[in-house]
Protein backbone atom coordinates (compact mmCIF):
# COMPACT_ATOMS: atom_id res chain seq x y z
CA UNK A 1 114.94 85.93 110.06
CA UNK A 2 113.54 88.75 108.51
CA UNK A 3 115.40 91.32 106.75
CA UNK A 4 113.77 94.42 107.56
CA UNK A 5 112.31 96.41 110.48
CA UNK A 6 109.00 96.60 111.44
CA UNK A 7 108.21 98.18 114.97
CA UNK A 8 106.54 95.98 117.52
CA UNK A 9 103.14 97.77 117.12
CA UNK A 10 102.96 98.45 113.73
CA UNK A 11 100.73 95.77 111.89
CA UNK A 12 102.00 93.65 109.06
CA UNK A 13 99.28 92.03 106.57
CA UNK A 14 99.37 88.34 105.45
CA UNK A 15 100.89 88.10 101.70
CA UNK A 16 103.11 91.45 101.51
CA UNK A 17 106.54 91.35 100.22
CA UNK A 18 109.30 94.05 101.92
CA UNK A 19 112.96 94.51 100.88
CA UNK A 20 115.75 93.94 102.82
CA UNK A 21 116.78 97.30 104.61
CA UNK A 22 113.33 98.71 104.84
CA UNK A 23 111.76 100.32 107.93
CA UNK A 24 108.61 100.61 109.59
CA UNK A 25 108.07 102.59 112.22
CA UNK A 26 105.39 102.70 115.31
CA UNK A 27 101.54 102.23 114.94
CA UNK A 28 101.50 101.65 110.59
CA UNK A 29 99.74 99.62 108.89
CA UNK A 30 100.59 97.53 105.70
CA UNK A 31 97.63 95.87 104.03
CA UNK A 32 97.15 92.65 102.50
CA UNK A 33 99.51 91.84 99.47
CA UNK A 34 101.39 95.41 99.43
CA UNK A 35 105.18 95.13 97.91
CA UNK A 36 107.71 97.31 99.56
CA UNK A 37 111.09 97.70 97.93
CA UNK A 38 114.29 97.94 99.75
CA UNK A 39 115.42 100.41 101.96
CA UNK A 40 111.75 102.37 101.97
CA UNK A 41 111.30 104.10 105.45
CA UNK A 42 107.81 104.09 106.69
CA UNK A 43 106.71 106.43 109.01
CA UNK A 44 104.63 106.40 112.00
CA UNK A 45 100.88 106.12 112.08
CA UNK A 46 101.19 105.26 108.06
CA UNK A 47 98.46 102.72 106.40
CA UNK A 48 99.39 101.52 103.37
CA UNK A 49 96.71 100.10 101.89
CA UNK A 50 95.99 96.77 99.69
CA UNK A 51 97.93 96.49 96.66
CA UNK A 52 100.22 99.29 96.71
CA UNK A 53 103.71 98.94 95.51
CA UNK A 54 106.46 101.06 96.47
CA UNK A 55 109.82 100.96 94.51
CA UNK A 56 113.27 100.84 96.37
CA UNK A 57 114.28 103.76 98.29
CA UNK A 58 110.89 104.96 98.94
CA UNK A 59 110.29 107.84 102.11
CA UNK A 60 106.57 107.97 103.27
CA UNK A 61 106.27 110.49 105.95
CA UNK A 62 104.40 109.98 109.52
CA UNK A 63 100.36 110.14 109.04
CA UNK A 64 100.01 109.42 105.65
CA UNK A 65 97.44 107.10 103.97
CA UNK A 66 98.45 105.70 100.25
CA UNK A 67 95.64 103.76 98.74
CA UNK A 68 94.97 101.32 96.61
CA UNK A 69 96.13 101.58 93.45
CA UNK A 70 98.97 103.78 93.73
CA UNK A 71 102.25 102.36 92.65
CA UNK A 72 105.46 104.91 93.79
CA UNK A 73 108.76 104.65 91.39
CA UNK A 74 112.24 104.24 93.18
CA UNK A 75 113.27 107.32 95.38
CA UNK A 76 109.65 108.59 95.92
CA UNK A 77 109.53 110.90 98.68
């Protein structure tokens, strides 16, 4: 069982890693082999894409695009 949320339409690449507690809401997108820490909240209509690592705590607001090569610190907003 997983042990985070991920809407029913929001799409879920193979080889990502997401902490417990985290969130993601309708119509995102995670890419292939992104890490999402614990308890991040991921808006709507967000693409996240390959190889971007978000610490714990992270907020990423509806509509926004981070791309590759970005890595967020714990309690990004």
């Amino acid at each position: 069982m997983e042990k985070y949320f991920a809407h029913k339409s929001a799409f879920i690449d193979e080889g990502c890693k997401i902490g417990e507690g985290t969130k993601i809401w309708h119509f995102s997108h995670i890419m292939p082999n992104c890490t999402l820490g614990e308890k991040c909240n991921i808006g709507q209509n967000v693409v996240i894409s390959p190889e971007v690592t978000l610490g714990n705590n992270v907020k990423v607001q509806n509509n926004v695009s981070i791309y590759t090569g970005v890595t967020c610190e714990d309690d990004v907003f």
